[in-house]
N, C-alpha and C. Protein backbone atom coordinates (compact mmCIF):
# COMPACT_ATOMS: atom_id res chain seq x y z
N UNK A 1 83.32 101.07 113.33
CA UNK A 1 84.02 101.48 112.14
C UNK A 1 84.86 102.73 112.43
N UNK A 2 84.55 103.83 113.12
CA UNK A 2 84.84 104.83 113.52
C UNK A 2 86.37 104.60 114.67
N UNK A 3 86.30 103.62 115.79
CA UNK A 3 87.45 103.53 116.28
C UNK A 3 88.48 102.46 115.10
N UNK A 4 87.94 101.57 114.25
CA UNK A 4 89.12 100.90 113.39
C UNK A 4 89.65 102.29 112.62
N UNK A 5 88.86 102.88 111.71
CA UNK A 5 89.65 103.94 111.29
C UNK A 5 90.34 104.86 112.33
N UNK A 6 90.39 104.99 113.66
CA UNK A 6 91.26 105.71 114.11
C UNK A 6 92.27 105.23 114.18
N UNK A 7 92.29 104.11 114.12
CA UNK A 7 93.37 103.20 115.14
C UNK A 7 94.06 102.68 113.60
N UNK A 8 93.59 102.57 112.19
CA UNK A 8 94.50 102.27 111.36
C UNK A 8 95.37 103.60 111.19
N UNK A 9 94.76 104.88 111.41
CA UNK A 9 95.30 106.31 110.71
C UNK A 9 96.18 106.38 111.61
N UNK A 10 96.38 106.18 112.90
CA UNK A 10 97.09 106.54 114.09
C UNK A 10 96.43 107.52 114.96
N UNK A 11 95.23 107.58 114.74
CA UNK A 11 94.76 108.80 115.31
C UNK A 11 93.93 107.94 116.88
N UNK A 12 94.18 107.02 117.15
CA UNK A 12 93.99 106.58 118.15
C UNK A 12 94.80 107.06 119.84
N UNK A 13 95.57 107.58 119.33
CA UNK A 13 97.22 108.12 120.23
C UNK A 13 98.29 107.05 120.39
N UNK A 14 98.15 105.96 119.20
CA UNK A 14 98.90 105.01 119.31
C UNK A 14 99.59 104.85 117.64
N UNK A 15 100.46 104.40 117.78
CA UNK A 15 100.98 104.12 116.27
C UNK A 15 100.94 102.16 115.79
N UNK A 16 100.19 101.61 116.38
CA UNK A 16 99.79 100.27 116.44
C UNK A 16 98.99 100.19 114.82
N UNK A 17 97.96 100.67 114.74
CA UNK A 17 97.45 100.92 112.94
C UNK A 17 98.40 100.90 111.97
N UNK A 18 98.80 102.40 112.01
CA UNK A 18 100.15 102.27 110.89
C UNK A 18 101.73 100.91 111.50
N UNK A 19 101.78 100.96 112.50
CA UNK A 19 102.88 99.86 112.57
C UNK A 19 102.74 98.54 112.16
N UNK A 20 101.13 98.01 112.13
CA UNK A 20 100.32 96.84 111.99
C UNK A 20 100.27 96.64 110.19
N UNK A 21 99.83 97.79 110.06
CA UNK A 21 99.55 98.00 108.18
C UNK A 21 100.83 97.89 107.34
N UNK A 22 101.98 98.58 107.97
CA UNK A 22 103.20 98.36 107.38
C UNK A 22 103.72 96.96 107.52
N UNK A 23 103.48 96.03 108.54
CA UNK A 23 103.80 94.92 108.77
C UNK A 23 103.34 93.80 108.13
N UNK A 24 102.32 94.05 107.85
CA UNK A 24 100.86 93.29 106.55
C UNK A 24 101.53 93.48 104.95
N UNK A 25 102.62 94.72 104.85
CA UNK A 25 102.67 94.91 103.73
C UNK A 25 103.96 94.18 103.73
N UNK A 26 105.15 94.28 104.66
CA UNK A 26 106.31 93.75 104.48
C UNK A 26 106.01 92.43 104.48
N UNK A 27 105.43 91.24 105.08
CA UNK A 27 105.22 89.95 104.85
C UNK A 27 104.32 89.59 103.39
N UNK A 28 103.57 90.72 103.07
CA UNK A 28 102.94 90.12 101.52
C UNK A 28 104.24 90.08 100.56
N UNK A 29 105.09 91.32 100.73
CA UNK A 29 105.91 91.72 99.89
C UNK A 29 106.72 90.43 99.63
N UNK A 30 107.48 90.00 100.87
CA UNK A 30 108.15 89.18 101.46
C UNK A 30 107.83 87.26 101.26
N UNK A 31 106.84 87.25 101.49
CA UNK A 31 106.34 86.16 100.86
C UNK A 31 106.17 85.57 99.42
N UNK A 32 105.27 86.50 99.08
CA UNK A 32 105.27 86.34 97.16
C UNK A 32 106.47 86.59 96.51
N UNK A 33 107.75 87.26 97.16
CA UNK A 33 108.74 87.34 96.37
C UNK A 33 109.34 85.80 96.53
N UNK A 34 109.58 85.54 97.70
CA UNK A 34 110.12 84.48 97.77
C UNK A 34 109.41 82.93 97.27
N UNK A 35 107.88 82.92 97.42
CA UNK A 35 107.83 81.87 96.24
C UNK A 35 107.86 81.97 94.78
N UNK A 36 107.73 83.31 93.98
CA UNK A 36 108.20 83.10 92.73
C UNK A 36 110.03 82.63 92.89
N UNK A 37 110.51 83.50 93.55
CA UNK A 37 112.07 82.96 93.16
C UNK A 37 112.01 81.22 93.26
N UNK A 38 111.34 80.64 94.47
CA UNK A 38 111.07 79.51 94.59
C UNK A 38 110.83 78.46 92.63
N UNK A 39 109.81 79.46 92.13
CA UNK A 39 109.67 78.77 91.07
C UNK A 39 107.91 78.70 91.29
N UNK A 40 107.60 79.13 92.24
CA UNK A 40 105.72 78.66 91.81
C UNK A 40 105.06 79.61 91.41
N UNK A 41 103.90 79.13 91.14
CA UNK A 41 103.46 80.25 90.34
C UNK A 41 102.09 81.17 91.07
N UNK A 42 102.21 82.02 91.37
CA UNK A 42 101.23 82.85 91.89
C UNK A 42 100.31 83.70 91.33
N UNK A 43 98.69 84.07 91.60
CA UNK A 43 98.05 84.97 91.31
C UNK A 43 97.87 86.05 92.23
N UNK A 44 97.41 87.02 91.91
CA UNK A 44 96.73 88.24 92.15
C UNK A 44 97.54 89.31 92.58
N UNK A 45 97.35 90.41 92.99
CA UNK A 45 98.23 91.68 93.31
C UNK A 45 99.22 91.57 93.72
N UNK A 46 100.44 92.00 93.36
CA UNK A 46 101.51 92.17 94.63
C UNK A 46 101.10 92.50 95.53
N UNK A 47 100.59 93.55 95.96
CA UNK A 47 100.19 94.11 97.38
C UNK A 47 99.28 93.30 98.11
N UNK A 48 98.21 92.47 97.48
CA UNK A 48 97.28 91.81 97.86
C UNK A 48 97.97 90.48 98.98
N UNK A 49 97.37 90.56 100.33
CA UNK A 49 97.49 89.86 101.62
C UNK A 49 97.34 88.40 101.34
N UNK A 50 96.54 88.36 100.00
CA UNK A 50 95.47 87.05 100.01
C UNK A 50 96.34 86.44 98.75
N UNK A 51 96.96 85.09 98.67
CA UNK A 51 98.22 85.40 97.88
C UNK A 51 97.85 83.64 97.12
N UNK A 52 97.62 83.36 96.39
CA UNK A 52 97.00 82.25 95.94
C UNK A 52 97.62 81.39 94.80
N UNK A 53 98.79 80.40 95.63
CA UNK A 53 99.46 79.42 95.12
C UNK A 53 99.15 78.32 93.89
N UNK A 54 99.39 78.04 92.29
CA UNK A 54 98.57 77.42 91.76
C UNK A 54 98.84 75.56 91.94
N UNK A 55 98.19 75.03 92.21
CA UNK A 55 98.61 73.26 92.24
C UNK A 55 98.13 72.69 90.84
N UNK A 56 97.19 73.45 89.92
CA UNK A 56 96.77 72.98 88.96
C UNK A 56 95.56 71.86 89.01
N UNK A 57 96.46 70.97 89.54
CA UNK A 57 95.75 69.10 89.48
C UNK A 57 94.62 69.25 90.49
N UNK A 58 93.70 69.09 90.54
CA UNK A 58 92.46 68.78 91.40
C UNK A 58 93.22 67.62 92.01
N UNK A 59 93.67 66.35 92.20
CA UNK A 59 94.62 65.37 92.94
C UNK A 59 95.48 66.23 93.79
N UNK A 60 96.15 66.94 93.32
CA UNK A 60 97.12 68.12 94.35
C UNK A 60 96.35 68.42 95.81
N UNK A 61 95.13 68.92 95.51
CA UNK A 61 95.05 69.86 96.83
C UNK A 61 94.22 68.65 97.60
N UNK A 62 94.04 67.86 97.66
CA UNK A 62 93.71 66.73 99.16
C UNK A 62 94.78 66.31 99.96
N UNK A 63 95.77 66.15 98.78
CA UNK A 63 97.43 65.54 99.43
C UNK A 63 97.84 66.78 99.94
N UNK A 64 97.82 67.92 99.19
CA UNK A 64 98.27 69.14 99.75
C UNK A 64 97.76 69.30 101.01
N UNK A 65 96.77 69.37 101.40
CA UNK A 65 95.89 69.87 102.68
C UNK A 65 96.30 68.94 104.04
N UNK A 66 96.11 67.53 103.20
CA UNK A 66 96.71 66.57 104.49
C UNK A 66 97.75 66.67 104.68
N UNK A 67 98.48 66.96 103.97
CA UNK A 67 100.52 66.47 104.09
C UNK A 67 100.79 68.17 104.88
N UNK A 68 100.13 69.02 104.79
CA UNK A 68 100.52 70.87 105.06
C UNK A 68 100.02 70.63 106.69
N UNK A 69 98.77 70.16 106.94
CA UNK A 69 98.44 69.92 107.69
C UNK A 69 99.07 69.20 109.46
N UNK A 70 99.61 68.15 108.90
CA UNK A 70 100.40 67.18 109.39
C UNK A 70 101.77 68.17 109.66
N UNK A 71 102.14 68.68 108.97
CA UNK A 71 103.07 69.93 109.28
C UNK A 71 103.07 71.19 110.11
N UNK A 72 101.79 71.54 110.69
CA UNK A 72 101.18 72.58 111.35
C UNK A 72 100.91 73.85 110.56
N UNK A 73 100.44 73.32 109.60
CA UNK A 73 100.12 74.70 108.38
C UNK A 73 98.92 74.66 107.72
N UNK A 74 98.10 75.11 108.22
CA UNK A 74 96.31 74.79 108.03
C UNK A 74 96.30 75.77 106.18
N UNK A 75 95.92 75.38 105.43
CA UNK A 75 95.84 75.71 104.24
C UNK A 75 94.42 75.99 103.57
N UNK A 76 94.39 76.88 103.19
CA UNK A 76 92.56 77.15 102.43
C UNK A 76 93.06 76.77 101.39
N UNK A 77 92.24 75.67 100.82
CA UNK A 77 92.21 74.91 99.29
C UNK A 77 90.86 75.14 98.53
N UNK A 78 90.90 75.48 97.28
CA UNK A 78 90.19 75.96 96.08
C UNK A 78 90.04 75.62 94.73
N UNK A 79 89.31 74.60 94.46
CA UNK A 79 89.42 73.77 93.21
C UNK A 79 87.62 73.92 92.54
N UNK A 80 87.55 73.02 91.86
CA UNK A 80 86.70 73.58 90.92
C UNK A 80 85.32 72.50 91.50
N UNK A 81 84.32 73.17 91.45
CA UNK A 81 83.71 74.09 90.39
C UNK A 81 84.12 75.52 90.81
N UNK A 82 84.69 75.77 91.79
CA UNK A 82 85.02 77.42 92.51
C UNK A 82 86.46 77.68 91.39
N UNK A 83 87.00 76.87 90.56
CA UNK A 83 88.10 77.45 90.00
C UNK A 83 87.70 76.83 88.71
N UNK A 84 88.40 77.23 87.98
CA UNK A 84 88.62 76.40 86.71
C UNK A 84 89.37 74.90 86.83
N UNK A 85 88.74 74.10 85.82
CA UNK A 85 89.21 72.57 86.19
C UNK A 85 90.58 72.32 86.51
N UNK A 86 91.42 73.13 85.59
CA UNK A 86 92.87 72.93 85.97
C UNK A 86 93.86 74.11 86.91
N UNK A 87 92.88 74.82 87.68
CA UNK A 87 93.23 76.08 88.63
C UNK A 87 92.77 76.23 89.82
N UNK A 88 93.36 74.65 90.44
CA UNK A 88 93.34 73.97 91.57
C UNK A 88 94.14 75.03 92.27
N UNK A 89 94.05 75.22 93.27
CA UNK A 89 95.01 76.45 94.33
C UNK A 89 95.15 76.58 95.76
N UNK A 90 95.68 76.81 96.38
CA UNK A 90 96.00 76.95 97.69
C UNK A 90 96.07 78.70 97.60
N UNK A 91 95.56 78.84 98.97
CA UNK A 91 95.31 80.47 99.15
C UNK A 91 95.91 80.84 100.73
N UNK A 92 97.37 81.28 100.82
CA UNK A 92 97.56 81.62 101.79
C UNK A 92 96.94 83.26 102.08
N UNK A 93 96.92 83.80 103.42
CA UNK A 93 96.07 84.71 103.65
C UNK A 93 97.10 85.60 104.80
N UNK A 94 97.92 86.22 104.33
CA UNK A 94 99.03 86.96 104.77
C UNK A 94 98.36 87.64 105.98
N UNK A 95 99.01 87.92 107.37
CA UNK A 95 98.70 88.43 108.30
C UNK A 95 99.58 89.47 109.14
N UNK A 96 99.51 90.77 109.70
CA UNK A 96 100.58 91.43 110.37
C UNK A 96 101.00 90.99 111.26
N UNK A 97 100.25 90.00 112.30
CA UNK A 97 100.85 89.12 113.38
C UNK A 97 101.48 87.55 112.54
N UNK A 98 101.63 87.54 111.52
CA UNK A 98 102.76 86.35 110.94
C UNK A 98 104.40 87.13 111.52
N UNK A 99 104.90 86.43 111.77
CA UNK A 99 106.12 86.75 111.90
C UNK A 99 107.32 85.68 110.71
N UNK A 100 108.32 86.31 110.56
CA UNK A 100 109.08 85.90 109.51
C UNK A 100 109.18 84.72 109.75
N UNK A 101 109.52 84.16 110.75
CA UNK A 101 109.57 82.41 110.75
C UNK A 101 108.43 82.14 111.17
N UNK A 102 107.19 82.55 110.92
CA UNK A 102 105.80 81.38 110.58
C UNK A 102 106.15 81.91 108.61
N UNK A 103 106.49 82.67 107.69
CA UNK A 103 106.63 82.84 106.90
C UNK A 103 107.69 81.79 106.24
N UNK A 104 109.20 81.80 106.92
CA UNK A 104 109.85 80.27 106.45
C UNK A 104 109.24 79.31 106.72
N UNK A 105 108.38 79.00 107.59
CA UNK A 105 108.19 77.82 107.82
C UNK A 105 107.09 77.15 106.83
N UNK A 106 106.22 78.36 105.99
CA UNK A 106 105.48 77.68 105.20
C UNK A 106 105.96 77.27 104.37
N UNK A 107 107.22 78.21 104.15
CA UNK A 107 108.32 78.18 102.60
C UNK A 107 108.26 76.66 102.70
N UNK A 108 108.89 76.67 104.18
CA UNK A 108 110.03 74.96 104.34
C UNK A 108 108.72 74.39 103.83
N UNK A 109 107.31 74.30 104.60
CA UNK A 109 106.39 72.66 104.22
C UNK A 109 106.77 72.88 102.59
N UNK A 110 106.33 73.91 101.76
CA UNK A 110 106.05 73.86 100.38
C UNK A 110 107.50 72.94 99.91
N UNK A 111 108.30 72.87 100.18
CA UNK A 111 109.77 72.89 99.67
C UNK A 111 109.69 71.19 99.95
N UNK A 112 109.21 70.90 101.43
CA UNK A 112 109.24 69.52 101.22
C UNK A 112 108.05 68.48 100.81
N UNK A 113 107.08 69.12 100.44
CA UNK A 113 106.21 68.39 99.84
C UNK A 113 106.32 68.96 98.13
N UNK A 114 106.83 69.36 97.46
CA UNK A 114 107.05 70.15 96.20
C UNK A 114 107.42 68.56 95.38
N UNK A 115 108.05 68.19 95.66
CA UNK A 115 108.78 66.89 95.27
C UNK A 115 107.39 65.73 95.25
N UNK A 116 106.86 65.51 95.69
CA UNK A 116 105.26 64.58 95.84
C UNK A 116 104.44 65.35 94.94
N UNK A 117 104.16 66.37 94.84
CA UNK A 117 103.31 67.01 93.96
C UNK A 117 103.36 68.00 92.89
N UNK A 118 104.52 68.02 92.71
CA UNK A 118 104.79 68.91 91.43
C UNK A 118 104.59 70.31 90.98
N UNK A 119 104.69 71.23 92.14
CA UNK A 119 104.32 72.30 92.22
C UNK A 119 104.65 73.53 91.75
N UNK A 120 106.07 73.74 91.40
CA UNK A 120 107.34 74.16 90.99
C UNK A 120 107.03 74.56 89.11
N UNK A 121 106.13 75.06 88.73
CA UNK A 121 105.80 74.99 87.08
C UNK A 121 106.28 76.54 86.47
N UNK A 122 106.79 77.49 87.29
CA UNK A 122 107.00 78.50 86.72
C UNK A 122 108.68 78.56 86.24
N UNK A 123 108.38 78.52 85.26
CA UNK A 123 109.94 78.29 84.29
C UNK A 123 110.83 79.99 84.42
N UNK A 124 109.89 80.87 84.27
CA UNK A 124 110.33 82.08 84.30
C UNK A 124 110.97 82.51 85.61
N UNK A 125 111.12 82.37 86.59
CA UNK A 125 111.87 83.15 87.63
C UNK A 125 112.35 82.06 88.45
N UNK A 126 112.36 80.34 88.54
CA UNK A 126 112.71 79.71 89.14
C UNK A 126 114.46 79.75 89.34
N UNK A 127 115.35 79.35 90.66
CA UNK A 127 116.19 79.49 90.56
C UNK A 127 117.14 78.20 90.16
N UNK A 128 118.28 78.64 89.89
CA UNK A 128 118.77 77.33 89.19
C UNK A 128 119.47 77.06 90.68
């Protein structure tokens, strides 16, 4: 515990912590902005890493998992009894070693499976 806190503060003699932490924050930022503009609808913090897509339909997230899958995009899926019956979800889990194109590239799967499953429900910020 003692060398992670050095090494997040910088007090390691390296700036790898803070360069790592800032990088965790620009891809959360970066991500969740771009699927609301997308139109989906998201829970929990802005700041929060752990960024949790809603599918609604309990039917959604099997097709989701296989079809994301088949794409090279391993997906944590979350449906009920762990959610509420209709707060079926996908939970991406933001990382400082994501780089911006593993970030489009999830965009792209969502974008082409969106059309099969109906994912797209946030009326408020979707783009025309």
């Amino acid at each position: 515990a003692v060398v992670s806190t050095q090494s997040t503060g910088g007090r390691d003699g390296t700036n790898e912590g803070p360069r790592r932490i800032k990088q965790l924050a620009e891809n959360t930022k970066y991500f969740r902005r771009e699927l609301q503009k997308r139109g989906y609808i998201i829970y929990g913090e802005l700041t929060s890493p752990v960024v949790p897509l809603l599918l609604f339909r309990i039917s959604s997230i099997c097709g989701f998992a296989k079809e994301a899958l088949a794409r090279g995009v391993a997906p944590v899926i979350v449906g009920f009894p762990a959610t509420p019956i209709l707060g079926s979800r996908v939970r991406f889990c933001m990382s400082a070693s994501h780089t911006r194109e593993h970030l489009d590239r999830i965009l792209e799967v969502l974008e082409e499976l969106e059309p099969f499953l109906s994912m797209k429900l946030s009326k408020r910020h979707r783009q025309k």
